[in-house]
C-alpha atoms as a PDB file:
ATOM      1  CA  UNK A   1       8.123 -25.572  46.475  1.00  0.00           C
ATOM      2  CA  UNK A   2       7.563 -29.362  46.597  1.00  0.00           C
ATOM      3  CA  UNK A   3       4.554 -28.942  48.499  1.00  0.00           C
ATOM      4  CA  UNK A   4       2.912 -26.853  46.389  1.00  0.00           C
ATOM      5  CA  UNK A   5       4.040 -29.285  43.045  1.00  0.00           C
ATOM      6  CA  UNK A   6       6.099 -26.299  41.861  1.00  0.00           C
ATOM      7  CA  UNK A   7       9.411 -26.679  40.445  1.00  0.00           C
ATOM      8  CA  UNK A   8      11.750 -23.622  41.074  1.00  0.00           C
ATOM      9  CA  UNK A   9      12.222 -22.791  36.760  1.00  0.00           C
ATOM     10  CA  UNK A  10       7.825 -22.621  36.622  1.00  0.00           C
ATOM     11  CA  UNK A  11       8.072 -20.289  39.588  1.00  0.00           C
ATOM     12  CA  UNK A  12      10.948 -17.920  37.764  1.00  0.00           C
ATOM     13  CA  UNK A  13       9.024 -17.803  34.736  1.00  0.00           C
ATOM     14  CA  UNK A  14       5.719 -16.876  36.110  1.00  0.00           C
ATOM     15  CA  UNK A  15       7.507 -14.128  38.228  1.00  0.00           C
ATOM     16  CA  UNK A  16       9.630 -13.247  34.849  1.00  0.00           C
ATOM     17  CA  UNK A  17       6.585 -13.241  32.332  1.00  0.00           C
ATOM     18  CA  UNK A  18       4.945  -9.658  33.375  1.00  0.00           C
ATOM     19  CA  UNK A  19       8.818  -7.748  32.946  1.00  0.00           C
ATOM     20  CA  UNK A  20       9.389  -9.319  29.655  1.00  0.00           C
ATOM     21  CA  UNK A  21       6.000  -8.495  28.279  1.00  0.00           C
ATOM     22  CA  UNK A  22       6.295  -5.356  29.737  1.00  0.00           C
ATOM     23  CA  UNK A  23       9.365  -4.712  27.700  1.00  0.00           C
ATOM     24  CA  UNK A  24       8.161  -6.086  24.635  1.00  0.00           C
ATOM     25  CA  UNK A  25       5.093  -3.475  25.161  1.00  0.00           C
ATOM     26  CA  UNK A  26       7.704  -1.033  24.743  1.00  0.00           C
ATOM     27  CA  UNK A  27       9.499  -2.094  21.718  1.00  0.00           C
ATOM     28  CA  UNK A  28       5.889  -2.511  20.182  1.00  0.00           C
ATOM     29  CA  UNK A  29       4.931   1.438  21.003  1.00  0.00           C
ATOM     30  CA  UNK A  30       8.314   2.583  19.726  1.00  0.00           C
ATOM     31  CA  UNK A  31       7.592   0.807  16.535  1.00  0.00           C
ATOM     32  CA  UNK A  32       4.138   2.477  16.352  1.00  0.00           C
ATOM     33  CA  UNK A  33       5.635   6.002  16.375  1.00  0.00           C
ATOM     34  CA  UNK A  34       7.302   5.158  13.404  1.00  0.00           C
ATOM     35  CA  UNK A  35       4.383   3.528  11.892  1.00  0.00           C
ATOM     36  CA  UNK A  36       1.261   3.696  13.678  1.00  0.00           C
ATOM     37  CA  UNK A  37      -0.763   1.522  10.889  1.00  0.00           C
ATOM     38  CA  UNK A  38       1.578  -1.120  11.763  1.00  0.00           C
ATOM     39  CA  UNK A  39      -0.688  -4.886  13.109  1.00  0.00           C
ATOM     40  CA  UNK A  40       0.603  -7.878  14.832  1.00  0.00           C
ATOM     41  CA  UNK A  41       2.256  -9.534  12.021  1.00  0.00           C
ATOM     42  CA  UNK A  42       3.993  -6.414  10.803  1.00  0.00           C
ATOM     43  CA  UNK A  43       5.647  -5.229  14.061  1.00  0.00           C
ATOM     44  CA  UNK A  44       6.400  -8.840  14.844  1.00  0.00           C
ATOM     45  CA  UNK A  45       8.027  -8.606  11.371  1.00  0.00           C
ATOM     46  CA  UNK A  46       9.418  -5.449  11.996  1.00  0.00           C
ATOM     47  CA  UNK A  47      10.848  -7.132  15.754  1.00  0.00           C
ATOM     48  CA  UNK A  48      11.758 -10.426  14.198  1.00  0.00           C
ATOM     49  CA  UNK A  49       9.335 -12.068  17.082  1.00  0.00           C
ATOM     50  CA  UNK A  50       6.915 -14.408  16.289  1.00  0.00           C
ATOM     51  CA  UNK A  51       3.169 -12.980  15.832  1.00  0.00           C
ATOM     52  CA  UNK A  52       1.516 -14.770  18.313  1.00  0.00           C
ATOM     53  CA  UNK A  53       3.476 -13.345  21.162  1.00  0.00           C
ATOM     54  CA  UNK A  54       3.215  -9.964  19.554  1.00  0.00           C
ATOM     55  CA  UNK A  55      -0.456 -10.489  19.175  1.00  0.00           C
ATOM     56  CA  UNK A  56      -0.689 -11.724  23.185  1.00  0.00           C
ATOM     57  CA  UNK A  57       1.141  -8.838  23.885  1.00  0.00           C
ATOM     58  CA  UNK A  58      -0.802  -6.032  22.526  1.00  0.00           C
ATOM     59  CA  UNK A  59      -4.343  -7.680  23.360  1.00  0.00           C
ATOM     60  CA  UNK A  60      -3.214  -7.278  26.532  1.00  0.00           C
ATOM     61  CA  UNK A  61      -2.198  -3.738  27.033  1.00  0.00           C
ATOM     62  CA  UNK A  62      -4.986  -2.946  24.395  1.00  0.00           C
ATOM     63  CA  UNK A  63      -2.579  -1.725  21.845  1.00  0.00           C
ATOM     64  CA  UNK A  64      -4.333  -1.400  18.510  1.00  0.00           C
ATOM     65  CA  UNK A  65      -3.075   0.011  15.120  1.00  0.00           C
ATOM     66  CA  UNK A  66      -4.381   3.327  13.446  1.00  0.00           C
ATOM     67  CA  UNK A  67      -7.364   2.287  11.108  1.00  0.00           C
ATOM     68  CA  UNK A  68      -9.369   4.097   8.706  1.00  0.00           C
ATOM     69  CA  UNK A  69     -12.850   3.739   8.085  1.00  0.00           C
ATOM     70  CA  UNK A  70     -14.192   5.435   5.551  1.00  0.00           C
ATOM     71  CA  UNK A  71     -13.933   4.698   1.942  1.00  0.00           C
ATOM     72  CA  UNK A  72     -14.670   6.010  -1.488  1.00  0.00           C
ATOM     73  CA  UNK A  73     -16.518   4.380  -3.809  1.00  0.00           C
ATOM     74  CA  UNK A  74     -16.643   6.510  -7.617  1.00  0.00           C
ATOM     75  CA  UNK A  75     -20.048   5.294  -7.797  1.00  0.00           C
ATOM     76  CA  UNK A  76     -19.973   7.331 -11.263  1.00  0.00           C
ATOM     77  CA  UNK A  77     -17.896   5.112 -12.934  1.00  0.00           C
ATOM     78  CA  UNK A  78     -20.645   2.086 -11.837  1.00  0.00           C
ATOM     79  CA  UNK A  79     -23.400   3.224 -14.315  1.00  0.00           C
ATOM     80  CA  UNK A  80     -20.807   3.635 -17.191  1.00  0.00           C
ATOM     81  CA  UNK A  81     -21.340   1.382 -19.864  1.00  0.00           C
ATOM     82  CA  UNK A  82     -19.076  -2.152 -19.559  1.00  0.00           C
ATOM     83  CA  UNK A  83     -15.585  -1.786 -21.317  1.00  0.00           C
ATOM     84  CA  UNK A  84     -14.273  -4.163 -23.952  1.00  0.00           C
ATOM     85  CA  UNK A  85     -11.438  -5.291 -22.319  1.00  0.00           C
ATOM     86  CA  UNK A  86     -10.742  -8.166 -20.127  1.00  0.00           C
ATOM     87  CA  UNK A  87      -8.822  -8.747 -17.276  1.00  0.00           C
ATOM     88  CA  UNK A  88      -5.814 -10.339 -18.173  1.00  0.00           C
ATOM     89  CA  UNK A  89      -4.081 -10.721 -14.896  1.00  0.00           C
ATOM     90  CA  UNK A  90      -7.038 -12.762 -12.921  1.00  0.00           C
ATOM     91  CA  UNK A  91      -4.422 -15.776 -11.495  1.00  0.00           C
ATOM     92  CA  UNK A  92      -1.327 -14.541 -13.115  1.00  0.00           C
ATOM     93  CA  UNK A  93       2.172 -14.028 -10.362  1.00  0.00           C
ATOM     94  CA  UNK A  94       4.604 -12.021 -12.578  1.00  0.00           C
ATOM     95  CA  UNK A  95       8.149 -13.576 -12.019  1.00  0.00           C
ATOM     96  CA  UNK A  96       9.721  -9.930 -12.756  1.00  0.00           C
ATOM     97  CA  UNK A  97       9.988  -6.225 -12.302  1.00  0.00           C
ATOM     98  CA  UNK A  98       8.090  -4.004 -15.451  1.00  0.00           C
ATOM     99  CA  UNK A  99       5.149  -7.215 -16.599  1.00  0.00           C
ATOM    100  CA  UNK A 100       2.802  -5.988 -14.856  1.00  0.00           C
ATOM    101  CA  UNK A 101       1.728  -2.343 -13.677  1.00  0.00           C
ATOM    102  CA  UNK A 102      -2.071  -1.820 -12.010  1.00  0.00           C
ATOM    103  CA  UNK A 103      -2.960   2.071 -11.666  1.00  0.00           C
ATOM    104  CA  UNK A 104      -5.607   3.345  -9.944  1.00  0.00           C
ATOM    105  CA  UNK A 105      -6.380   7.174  -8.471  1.00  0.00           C
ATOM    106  CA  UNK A 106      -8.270   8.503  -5.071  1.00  0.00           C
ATOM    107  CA  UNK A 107      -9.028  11.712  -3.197  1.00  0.00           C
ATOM    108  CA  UNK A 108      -7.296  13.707  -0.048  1.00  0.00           C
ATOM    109  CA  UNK A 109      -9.520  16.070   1.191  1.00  0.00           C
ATOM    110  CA  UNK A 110      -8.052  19.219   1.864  1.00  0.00           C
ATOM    111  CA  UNK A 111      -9.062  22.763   3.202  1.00  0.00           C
ATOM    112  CA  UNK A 112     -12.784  21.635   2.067  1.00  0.00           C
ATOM    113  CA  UNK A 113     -11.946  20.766  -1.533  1.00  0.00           C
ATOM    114  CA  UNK A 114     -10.796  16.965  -3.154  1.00  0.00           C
ATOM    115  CA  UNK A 115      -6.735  16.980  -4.289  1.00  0.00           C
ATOM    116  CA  UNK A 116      -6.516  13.327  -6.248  1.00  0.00           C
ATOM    117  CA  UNK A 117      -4.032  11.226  -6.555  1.00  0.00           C
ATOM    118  CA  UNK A 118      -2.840   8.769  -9.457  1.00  0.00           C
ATOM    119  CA  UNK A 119      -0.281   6.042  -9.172  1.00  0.00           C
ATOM    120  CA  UNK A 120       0.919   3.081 -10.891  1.00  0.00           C
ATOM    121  CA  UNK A 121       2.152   0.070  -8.874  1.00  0.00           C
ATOM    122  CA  UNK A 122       4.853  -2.738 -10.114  1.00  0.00           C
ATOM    123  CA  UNK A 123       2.397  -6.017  -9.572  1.00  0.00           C
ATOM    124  CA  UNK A 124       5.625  -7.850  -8.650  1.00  0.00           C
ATOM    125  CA  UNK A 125       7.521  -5.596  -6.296  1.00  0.00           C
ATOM    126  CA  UNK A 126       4.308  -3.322  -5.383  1.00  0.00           C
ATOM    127  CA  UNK A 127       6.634  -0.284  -5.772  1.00  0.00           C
ATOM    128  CA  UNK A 128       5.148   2.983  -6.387  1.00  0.00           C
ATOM    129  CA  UNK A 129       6.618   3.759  -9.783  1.00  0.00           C
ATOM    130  CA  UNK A 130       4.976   6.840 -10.853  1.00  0.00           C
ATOM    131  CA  UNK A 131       2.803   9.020  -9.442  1.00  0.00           C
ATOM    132  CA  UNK A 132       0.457  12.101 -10.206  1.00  0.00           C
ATOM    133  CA  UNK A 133      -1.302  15.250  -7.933  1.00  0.00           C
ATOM    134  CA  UNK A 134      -4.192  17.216  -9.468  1.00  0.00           C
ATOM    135  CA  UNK A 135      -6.450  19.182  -8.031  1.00  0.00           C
ATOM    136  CA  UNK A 136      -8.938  17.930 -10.973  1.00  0.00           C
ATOM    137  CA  UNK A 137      -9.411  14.096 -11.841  1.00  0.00           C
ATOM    138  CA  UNK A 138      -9.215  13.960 -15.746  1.00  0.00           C
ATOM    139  CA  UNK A 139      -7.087  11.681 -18.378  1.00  0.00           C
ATOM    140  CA  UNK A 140      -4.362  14.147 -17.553  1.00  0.00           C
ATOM    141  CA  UNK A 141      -4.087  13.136 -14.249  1.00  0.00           C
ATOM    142  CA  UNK A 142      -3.171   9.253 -15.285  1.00  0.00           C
ATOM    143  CA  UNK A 143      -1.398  10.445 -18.125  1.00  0.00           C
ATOM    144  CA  UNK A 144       0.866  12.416 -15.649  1.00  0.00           C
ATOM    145  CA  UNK A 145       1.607   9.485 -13.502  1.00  0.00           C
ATOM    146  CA  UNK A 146       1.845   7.025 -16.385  1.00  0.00           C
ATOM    147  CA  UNK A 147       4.675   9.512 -18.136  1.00  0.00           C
ATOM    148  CA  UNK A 148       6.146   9.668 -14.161  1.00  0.00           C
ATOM    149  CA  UNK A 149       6.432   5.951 -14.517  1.00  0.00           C
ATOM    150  CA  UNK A 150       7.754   5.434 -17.274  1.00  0.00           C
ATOM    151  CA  UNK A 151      10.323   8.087 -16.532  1.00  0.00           C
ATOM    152  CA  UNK A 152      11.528   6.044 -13.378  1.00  0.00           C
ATOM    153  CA  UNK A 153      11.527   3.009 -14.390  1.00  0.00           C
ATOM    154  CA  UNK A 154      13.375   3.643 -18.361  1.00  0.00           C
ATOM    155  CA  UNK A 155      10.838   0.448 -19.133  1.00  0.00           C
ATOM    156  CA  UNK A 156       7.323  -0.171 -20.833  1.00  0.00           C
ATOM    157  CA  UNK A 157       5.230  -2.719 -18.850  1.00  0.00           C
ATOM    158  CA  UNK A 158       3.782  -5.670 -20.863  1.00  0.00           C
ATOM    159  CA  UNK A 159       0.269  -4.895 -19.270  1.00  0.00           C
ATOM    160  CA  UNK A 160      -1.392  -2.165 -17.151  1.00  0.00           C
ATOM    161  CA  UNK A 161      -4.300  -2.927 -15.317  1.00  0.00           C
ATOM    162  CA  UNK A 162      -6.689  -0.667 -13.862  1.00  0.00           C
ATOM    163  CA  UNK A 163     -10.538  -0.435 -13.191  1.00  0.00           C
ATOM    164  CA  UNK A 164     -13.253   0.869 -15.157  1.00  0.00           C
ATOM    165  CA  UNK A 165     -13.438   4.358 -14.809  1.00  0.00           C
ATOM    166  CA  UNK A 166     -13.539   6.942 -17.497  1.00  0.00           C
ATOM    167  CA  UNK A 167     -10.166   8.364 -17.434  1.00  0.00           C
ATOM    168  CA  UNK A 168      -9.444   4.822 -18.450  1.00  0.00           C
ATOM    169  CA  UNK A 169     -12.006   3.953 -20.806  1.00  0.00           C
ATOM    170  CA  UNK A 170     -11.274   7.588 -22.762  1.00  0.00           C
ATOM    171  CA  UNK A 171      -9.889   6.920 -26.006  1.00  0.00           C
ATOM    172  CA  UNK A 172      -6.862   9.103 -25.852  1.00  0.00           C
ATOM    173  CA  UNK A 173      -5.219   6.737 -22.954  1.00  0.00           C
ATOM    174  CA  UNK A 174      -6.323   3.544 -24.667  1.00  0.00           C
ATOM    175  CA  UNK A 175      -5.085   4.322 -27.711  1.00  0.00           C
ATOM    176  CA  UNK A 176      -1.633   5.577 -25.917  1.00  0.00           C
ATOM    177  CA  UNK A 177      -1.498   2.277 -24.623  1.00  0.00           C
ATOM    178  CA  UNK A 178      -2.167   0.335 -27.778  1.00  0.00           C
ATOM    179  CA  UNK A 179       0.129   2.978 -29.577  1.00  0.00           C
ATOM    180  CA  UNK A 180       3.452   1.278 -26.794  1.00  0.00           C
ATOM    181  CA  UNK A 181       2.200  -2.122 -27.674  1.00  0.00           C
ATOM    182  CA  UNK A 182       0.909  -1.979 -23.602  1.00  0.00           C
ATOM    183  CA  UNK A 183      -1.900  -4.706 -23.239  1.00  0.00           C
ATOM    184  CA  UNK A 184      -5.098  -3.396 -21.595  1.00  0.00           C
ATOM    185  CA  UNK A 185      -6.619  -4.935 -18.477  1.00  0.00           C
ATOM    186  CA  UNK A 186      -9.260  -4.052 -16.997  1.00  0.00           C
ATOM    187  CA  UNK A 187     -11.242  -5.236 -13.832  1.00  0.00           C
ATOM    188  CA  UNK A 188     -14.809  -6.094 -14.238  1.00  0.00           C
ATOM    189  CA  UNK A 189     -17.559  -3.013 -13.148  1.00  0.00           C
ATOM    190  CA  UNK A 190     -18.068  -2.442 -10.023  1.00  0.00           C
ATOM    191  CA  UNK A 191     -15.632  -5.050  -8.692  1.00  0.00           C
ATOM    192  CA  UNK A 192     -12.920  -3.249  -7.072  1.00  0.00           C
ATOM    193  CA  UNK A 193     -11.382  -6.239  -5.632  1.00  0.00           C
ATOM    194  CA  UNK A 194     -10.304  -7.131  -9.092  1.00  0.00           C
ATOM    195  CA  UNK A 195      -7.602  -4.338  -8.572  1.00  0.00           C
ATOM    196  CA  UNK A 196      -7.314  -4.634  -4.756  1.00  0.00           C
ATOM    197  CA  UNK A 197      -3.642  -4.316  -5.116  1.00  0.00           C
ATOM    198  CA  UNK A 198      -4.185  -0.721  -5.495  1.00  0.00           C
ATOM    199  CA  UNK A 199      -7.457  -0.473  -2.982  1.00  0.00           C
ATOM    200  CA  UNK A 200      -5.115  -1.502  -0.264  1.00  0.00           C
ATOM    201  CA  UNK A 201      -2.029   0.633  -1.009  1.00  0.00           C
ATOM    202  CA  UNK A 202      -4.503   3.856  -0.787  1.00  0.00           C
ATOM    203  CA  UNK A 203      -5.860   2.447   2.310  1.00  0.00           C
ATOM    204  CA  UNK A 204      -2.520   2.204   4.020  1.00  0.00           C
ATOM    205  CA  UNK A 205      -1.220   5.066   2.415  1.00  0.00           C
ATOM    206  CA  UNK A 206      -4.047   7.362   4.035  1.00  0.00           C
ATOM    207  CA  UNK A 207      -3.788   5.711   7.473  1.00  0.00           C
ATOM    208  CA  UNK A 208      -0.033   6.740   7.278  1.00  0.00           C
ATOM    209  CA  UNK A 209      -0.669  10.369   5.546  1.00  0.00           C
ATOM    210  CA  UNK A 210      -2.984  11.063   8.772  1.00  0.00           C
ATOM    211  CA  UNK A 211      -6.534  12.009   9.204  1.00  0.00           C
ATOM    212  CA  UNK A 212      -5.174  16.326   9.675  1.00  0.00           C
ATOM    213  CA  UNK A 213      -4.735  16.985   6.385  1.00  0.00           C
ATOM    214  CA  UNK A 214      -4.912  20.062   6.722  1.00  0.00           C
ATOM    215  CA  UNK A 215      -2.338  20.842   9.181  1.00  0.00           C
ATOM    216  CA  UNK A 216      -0.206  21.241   5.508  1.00  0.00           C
ATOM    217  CA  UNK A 217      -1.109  24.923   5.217  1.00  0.00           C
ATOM    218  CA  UNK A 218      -0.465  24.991   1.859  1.00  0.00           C
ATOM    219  CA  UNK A 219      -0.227  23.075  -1.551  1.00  0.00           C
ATOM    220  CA  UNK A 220       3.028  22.898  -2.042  1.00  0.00           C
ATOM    221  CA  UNK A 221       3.217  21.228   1.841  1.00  0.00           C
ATOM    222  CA  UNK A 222       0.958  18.505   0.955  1.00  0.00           C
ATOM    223  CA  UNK A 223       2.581  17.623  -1.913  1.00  0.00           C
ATOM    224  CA  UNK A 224       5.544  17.616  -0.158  1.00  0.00           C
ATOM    225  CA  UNK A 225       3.835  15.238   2.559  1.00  0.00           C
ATOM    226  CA  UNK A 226       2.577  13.057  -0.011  1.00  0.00           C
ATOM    227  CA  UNK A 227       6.307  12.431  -1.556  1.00  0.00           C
ATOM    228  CA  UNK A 228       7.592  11.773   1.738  1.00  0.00           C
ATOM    229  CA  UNK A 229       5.198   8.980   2.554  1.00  0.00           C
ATOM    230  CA  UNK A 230       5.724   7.777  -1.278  1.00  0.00           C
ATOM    231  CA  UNK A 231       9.348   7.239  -0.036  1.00  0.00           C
ATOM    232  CA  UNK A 232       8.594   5.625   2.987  1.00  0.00           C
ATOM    233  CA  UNK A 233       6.209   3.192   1.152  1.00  0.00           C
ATOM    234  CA  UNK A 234       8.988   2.331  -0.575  1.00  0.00           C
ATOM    235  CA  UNK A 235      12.260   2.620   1.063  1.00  0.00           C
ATOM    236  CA  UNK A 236      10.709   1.477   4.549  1.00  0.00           C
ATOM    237  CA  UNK A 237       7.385   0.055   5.098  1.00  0.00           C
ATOM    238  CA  UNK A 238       6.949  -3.462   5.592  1.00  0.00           C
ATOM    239  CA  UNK A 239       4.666  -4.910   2.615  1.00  0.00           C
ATOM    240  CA  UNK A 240       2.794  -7.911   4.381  1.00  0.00           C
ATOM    241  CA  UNK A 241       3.165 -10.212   1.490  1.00  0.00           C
ATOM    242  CA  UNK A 242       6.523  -9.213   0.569  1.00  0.00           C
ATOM    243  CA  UNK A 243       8.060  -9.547   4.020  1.00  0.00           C
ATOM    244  CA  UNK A 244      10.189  -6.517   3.451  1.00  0.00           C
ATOM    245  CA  UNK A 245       9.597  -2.854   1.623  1.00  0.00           C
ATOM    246  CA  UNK A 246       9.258  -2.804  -2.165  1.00  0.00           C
ATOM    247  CA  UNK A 247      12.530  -1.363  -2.817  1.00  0.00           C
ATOM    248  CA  UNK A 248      14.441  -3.988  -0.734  1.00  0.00           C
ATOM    249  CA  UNK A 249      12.516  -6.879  -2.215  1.00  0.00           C
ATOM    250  CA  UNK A 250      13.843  -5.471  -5.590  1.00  0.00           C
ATOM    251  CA  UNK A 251      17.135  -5.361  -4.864  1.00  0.00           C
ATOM    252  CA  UNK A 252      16.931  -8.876  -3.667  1.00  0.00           C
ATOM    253  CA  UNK A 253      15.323  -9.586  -6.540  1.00  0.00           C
ATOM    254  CA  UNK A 254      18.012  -7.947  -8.339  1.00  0.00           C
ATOM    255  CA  UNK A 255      21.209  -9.947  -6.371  1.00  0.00           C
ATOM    256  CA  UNK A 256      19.336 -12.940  -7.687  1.00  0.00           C
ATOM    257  CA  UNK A 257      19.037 -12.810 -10.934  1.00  0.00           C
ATOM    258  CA  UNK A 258      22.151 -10.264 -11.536  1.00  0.00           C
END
């Protein structure tokens, strides 16, 4: 080994490096059955390994998470007029459960027609507190989810935040709101990034619903897909930000301050 300026322990390593990311690759594809969205950062999370080796790892054996690609735009609501009401949580970090609540709804295509879906989000432990199915989006729809909400959670949020769009903008749901003593907020037109808190939850939450939607041969089994992977947003999924899953960052949250 001298000859060759090689200790012995350099030697072992290089021979040991190939097994140990070759078990590693292993852990990483069991995680992905479980959740296939899942990047670097959250199976290293998920692992309690550092990202970088995680990263190295799956660059090497080309492992790559499930991504979507397409995305819907309600171009409609884009050439409504501009609504009176600001947004009031630009910079704000609410220190607790029930301040802040941004809604937002989307489509699942199924057996050729649109099935939407409404939800309202907990800004601080981006839980899923109520949600809403129609096969029609209308102010029912949010109204649905908003009840849903309130329902679970046995609180009134100081402000709910949501885009533009007309279901929001209809004077029946702003004058609920008002009528709670709920302060409006509302992201600028045609800026969805001003509510990207919900953008990226329906992202996810179609990457881990699945592209065959219509494996669910009926209604009643969507729906019933859709509350599962409600609960696993939840109860299990790793929120990047959050470190953890909504639900256990709210009990944490909970120990705390209890």
């Amino acid at each position: 080994m001298s000859l060759l300026n090689l200790s012995r322990s350099s030697f072992y390593h290089q021979h040991r490096q190939p097994i140990k990311d070759e078990l590693l690759k292993e852990q990483i594809e069991q995680v992905q059955i479980l959740h296939p969205a899942y990047g670097h950062r959250r199976i290293a999370l998920e692992l309690n390994l550092g990202k970088k080796r995680v990263r190295r790892v799956m660059r090497k054996f080309g492992i790559k998470p499930y991504k979507r690609k397409a995305r819907w735009r309600k171009r409609c609501d884009e050439r409504c007029k501009e609504a009176p009401y600001p947004n009031l949580i630009k910079g704000i970090c609410p220190i607790r459960t029930n301040l802040i609540w941004v809604t937002d709804f989307t489509y699942i295509r199924y057996q050729g027609k649109f099935v939407y879906l409404a939800t309202f989000m907990d800004l601080y432990t981006r839980e899923i507190v109520g949600w809403s199915i129609s096969n029609k989006h209308s102010k029912q729809l949010i109204f649905n989810a908003l009840f849903d909400a309130i329902q679970n959670t046995g609180q009134l949020p100081k402000i709910i935040h949501s885009d533009q769009g007309a279901e929001y903008t209809s004077q029946e749901y702003t004058d609920l709101l008002k009528s709670l003593n709920i302060q409006i907020s509302m992201s600028k037109k045609a800026s969805p990034w001003e509510n990207g808190y919900q953008e990226s939850f329906y992202n996810n939450f179609k990457t881990d619903l699945g592209l065959e939607i219509d494996r669910h041969d009926t209604f009643s089994h969507l729906i019933e897909a859709i509350h599962y992977q409600m609960n696993y947003y939840n109860k299990q999924r790793i929120h990047r930000s959050l470190k953890t899953s909504p639900l256990k960052f709210k009990l944490l949250h909970q120990s705390r301050f209890s």
